[in-house]
C-alpha atoms as a PDB file:
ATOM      1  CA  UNK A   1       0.000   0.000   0.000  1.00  0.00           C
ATOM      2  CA  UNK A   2       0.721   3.700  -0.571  1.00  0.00           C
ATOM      3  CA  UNK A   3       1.244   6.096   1.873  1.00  0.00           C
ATOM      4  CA  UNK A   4      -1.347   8.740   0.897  1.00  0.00           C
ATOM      5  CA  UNK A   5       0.209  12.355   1.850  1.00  0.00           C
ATOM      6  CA  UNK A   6      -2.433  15.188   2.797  1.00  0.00           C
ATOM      7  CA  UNK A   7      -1.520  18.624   1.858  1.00  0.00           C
ATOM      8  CA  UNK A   8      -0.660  20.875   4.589  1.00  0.00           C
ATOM      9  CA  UNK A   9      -0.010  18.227   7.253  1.00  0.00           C
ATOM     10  CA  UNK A  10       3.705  17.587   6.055  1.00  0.00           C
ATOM     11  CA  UNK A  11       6.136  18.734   8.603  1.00  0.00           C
ATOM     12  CA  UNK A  12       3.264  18.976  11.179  1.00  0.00           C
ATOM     13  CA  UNK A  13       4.448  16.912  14.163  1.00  0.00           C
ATOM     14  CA  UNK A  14       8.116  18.677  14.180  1.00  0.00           C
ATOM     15  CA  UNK A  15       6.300  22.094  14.442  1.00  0.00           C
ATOM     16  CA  UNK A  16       4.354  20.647  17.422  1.00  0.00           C
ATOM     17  CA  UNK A  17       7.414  18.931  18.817  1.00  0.00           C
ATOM     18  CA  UNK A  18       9.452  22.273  18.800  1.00  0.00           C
ATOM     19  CA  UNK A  19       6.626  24.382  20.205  1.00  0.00           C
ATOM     20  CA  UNK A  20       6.742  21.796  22.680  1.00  0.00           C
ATOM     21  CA  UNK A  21      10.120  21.955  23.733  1.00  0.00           C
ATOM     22  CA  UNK A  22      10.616  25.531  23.930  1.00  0.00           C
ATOM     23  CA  UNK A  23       7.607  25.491  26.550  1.00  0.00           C
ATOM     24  CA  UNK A  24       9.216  23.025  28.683  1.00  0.00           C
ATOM     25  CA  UNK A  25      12.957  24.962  28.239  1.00  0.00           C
ATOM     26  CA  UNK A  26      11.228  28.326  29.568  1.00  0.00           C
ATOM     27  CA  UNK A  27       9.312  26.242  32.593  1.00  0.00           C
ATOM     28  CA  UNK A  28      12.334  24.663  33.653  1.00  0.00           C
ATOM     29  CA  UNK A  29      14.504  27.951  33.267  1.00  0.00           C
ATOM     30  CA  UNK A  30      11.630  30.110  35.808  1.00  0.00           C
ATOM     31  CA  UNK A  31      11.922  26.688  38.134  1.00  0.00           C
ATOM     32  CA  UNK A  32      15.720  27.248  38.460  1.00  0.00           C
ATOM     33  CA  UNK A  33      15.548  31.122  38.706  1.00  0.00           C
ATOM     34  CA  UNK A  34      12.792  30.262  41.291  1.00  0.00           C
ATOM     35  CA  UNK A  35      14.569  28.149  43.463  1.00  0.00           C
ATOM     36  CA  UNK A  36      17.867  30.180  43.344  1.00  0.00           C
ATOM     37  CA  UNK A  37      15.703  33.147  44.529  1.00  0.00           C
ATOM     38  CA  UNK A  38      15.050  30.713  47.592  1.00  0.00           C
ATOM     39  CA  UNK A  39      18.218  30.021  48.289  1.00  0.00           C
ATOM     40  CA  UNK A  40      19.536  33.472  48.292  1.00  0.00           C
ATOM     41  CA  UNK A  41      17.033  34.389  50.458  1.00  0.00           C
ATOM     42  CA  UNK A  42      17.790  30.619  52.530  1.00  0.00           C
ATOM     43  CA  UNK A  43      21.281  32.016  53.146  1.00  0.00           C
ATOM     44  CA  UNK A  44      19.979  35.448  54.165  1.00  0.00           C
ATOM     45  CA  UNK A  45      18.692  34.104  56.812  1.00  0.00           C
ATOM     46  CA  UNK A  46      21.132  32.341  57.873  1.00  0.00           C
ATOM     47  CA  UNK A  47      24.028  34.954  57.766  1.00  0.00           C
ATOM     48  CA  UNK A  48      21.324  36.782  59.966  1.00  0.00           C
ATOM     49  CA  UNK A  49      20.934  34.318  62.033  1.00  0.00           C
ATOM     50  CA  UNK A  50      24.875  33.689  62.728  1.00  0.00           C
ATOM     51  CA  UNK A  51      25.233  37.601  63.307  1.00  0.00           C
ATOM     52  CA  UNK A  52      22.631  37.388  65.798  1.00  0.00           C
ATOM     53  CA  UNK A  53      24.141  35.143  67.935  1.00  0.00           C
ATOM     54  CA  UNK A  54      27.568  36.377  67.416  1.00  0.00           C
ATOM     55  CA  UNK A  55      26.055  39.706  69.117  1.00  0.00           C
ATOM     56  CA  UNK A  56      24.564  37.696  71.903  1.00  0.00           C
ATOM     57  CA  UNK A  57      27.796  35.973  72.560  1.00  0.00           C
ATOM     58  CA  UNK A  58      29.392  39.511  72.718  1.00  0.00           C
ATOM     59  CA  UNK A  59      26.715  40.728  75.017  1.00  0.00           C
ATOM     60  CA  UNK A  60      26.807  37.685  77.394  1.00  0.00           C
ATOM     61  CA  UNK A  61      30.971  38.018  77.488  1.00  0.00           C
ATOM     62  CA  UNK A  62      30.466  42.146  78.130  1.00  0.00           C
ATOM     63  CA  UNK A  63      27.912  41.236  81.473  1.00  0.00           C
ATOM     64  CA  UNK A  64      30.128  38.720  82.501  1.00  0.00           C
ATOM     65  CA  UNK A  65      32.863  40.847  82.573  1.00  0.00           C
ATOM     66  CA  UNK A  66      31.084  43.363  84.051  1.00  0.00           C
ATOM     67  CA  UNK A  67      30.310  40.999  87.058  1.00  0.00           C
ATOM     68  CA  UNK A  68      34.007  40.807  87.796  1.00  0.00           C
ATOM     69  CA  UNK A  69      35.965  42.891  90.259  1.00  0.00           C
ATOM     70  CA  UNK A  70      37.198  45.692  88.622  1.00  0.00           C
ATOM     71  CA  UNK A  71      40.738  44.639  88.742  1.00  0.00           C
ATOM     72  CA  UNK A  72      39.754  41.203  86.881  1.00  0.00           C
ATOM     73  CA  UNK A  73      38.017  42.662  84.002  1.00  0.00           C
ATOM     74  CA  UNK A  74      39.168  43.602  80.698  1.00  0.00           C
ATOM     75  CA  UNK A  75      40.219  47.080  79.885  1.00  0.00           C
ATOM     76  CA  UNK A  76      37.625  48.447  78.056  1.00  0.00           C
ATOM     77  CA  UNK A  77      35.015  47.549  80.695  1.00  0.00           C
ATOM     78  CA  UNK A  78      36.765  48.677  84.045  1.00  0.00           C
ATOM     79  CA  UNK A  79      34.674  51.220  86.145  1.00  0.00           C
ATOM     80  CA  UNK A  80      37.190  53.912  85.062  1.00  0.00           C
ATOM     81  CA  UNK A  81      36.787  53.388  81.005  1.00  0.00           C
ATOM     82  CA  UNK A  82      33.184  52.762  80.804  1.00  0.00           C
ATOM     83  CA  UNK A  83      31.548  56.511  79.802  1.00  0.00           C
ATOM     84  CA  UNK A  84      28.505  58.249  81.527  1.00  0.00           C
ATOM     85  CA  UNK A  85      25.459  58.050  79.132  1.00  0.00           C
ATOM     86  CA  UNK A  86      24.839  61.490  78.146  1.00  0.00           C
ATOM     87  CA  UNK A  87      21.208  62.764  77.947  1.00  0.00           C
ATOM     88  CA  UNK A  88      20.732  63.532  74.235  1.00  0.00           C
ATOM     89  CA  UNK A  89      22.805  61.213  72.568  1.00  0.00           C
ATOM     90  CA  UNK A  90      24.368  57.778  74.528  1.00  0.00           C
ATOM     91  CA  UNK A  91      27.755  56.003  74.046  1.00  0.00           C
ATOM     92  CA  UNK A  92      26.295  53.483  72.086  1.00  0.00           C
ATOM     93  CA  UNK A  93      24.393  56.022  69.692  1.00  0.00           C
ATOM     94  CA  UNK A  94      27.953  57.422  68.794  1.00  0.00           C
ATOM     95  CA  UNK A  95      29.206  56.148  65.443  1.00  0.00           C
ATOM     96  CA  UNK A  96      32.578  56.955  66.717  1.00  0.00           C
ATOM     97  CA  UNK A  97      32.450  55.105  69.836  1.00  0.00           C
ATOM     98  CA  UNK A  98      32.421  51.920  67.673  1.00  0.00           C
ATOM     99  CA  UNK A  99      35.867  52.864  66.738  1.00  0.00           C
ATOM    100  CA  UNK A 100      38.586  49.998  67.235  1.00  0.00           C
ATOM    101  CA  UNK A 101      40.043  50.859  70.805  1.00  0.00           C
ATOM    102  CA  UNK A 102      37.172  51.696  72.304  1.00  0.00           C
ATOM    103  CA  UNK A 103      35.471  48.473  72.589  1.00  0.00           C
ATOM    104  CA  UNK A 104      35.873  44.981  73.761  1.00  0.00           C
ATOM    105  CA  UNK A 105      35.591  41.846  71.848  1.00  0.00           C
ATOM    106  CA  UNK A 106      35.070  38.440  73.562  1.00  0.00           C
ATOM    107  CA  UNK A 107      38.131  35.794  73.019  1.00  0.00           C
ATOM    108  CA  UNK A 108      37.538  33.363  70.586  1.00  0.00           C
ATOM    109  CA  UNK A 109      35.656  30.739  72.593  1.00  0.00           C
ATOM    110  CA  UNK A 110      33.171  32.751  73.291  1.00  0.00           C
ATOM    111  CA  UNK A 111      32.077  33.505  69.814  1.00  0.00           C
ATOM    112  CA  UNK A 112      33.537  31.533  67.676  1.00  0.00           C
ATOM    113  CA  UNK A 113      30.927  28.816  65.826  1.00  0.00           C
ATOM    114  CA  UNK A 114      31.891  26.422  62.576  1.00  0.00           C
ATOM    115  CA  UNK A 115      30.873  28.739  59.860  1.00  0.00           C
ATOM    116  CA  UNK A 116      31.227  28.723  56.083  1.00  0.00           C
ATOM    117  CA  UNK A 117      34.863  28.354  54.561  1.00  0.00           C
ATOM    118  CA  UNK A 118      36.896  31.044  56.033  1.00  0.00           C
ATOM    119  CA  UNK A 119      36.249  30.919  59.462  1.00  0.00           C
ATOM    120  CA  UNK A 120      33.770  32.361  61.874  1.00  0.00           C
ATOM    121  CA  UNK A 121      34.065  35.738  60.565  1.00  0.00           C
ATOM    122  CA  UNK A 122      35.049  39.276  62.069  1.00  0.00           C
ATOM    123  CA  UNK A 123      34.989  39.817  65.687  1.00  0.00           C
ATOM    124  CA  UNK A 124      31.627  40.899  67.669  1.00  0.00           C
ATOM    125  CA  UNK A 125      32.170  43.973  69.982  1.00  0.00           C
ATOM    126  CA  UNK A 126      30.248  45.274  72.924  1.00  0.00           C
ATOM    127  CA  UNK A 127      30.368  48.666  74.584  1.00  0.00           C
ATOM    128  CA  UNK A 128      29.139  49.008  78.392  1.00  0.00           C
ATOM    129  CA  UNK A 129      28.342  52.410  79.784  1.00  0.00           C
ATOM    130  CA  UNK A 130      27.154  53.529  82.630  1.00  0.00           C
ATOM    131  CA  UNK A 131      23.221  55.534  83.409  1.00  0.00           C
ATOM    132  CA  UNK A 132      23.823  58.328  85.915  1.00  0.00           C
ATOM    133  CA  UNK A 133      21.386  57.394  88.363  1.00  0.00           C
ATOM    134  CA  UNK A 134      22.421  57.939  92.079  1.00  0.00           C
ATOM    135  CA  UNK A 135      21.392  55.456  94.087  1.00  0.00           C
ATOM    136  CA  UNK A 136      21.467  52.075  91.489  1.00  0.00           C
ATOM    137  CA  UNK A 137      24.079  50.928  89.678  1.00  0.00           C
ATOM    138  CA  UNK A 138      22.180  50.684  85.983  1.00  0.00           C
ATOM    139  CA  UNK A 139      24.487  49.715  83.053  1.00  0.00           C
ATOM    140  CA  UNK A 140      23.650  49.583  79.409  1.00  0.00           C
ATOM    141  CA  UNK A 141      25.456  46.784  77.224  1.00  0.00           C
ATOM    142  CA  UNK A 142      25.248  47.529  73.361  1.00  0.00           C
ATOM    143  CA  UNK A 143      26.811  44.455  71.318  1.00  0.00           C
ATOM    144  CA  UNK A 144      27.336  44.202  67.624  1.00  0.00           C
ATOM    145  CA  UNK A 145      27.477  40.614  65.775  1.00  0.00           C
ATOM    146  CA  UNK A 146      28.470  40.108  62.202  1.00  0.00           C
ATOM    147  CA  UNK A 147      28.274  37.167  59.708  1.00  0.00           C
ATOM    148  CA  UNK A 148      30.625  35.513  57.886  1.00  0.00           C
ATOM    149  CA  UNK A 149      30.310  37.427  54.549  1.00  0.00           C
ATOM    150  CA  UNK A 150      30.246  40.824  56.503  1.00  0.00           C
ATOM    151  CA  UNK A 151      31.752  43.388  54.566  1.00  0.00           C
ATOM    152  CA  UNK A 152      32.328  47.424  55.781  1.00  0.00           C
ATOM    153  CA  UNK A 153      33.709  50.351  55.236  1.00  0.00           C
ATOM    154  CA  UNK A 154      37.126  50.851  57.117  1.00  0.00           C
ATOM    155  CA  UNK A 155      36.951  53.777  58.273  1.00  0.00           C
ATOM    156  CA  UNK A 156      33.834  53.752  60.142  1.00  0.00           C
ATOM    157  CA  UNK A 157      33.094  50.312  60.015  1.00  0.00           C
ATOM    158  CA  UNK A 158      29.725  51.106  58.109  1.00  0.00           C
ATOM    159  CA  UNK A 159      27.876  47.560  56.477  1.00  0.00           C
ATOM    160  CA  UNK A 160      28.378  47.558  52.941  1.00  0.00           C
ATOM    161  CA  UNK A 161      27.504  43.942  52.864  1.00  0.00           C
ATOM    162  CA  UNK A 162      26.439  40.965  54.279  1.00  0.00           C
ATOM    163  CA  UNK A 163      24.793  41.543  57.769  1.00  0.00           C
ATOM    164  CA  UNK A 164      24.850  43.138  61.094  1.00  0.00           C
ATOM    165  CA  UNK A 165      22.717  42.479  64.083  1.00  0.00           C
ATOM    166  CA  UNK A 166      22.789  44.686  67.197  1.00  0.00           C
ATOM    167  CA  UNK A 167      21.362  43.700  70.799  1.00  0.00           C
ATOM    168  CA  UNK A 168      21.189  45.917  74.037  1.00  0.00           C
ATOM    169  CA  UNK A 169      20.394  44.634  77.837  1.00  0.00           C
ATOM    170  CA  UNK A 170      19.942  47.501  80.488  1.00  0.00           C
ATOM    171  CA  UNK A 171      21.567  45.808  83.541  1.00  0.00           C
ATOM    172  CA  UNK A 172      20.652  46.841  87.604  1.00  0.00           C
ATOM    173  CA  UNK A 173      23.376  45.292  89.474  1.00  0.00           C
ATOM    174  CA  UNK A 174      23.411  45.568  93.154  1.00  0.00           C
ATOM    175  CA  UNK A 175      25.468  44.007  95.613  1.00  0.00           C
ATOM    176  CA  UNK A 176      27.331  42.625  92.967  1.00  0.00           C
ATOM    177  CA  UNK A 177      24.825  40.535  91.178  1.00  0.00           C
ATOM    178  CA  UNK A 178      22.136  41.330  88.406  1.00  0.00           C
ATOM    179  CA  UNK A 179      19.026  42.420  89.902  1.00  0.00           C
ATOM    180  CA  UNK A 180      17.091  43.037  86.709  1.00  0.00           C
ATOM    181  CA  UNK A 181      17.904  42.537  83.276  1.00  0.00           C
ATOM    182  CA  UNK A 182      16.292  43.904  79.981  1.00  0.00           C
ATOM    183  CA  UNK A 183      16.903  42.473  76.283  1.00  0.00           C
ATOM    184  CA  UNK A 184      16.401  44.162  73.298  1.00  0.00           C
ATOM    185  CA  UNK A 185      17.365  44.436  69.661  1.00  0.00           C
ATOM    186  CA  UNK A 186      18.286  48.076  68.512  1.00  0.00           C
ATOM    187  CA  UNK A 187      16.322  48.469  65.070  1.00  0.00           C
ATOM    188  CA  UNK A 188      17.835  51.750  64.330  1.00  0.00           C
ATOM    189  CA  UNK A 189      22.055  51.314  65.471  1.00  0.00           C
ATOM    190  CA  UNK A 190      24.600  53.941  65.499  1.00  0.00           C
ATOM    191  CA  UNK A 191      25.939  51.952  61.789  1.00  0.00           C
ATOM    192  CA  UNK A 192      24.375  50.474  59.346  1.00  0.00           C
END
């Protein structure tokens, strides 16, 4: 038997066959762009996450400290270094007071976590200062954590990438010990 040929159905199925393909090439490109959106957004997170709790290991190291006897401590946070928060604008609210040599930065153990090649990243600092109240002893403990891929300016140590996070805790110690103790993260810090 012949094959009997219709006119205009020759080359048919190849048309249908491309149109095909080039459907399935765009749906599969958007999936990828998709889930590469995710995972940027995946490690986001967890740079935030990393800077967070290299803050609260700076904060925990600056109240511990700050528990000592003043000859024990660090430095930075001895009774005679910390400043006297000043009415319209704190220590902590001072870009410049997050200048290198004004701060302290926990050793090693207390901060440092397995994090993505390179090591744990650049050092989290805390600043203490003290409220002039007269008959309490109130201190306020500002701490800055950064992650891994943190990247700043070196003069003023401004965030030009990756990320930052800042915590505060307002401290009453009396006798010694912490009477009462406030946590908070600053949403608006001296540096961004």
């Amino acid at each position: 038997m012949k094959d009997v040929q219709r006119p205009g159905q020759q080359g048919f199925s190849l048309v249908m066959v491309l149109i095909l393909l080039g459907a399935l090439a765009l749906a599969s490109s958007q999936a990828l762009r998709a889930s590469s959106g995710t995972e940027k957004v995946g490690m986001s997170w967890r740079m935030q996450g990393m800077a967070l709790q290299s803050a609260e290991a700076a904060l925990r190291y600056c109240e511990a400290q700050l528990l000592l006897p003043d000859a024990e401590r660090v430095p930075a946070l001895r009774e005679a270094a910390l400043p006297v928060a000043a009415a319209p604008a704190p220590a902590w609210a001072q870009a410049a007071r997050w200048a290198p040599g004004n701060l302290s930065s926990p050793p090693a153990s207390w901060w440092a976590a397995p994090a993505l090649a390179g090591g744990p990243g650049p050092v989290p600092l805390c600043l203490a200062e003290k409220q002039p109240l007269e008959s309490v002893h109130l201190l306020v403990v500002t701490a800055r954590g950064l992650s891994p891929d943190w990247r700043g300016e070196a003069s003023t140590g401004a965030t030009l990438g990756g990320s930052a996070a800042w915590l505060q805790s307002i401290l009453l110690i009396h006798e010694g010990a912490v009477r009462n103790r406030v946590q908070r993260r600053l949403v608006v810090p001296p540096l961004r």
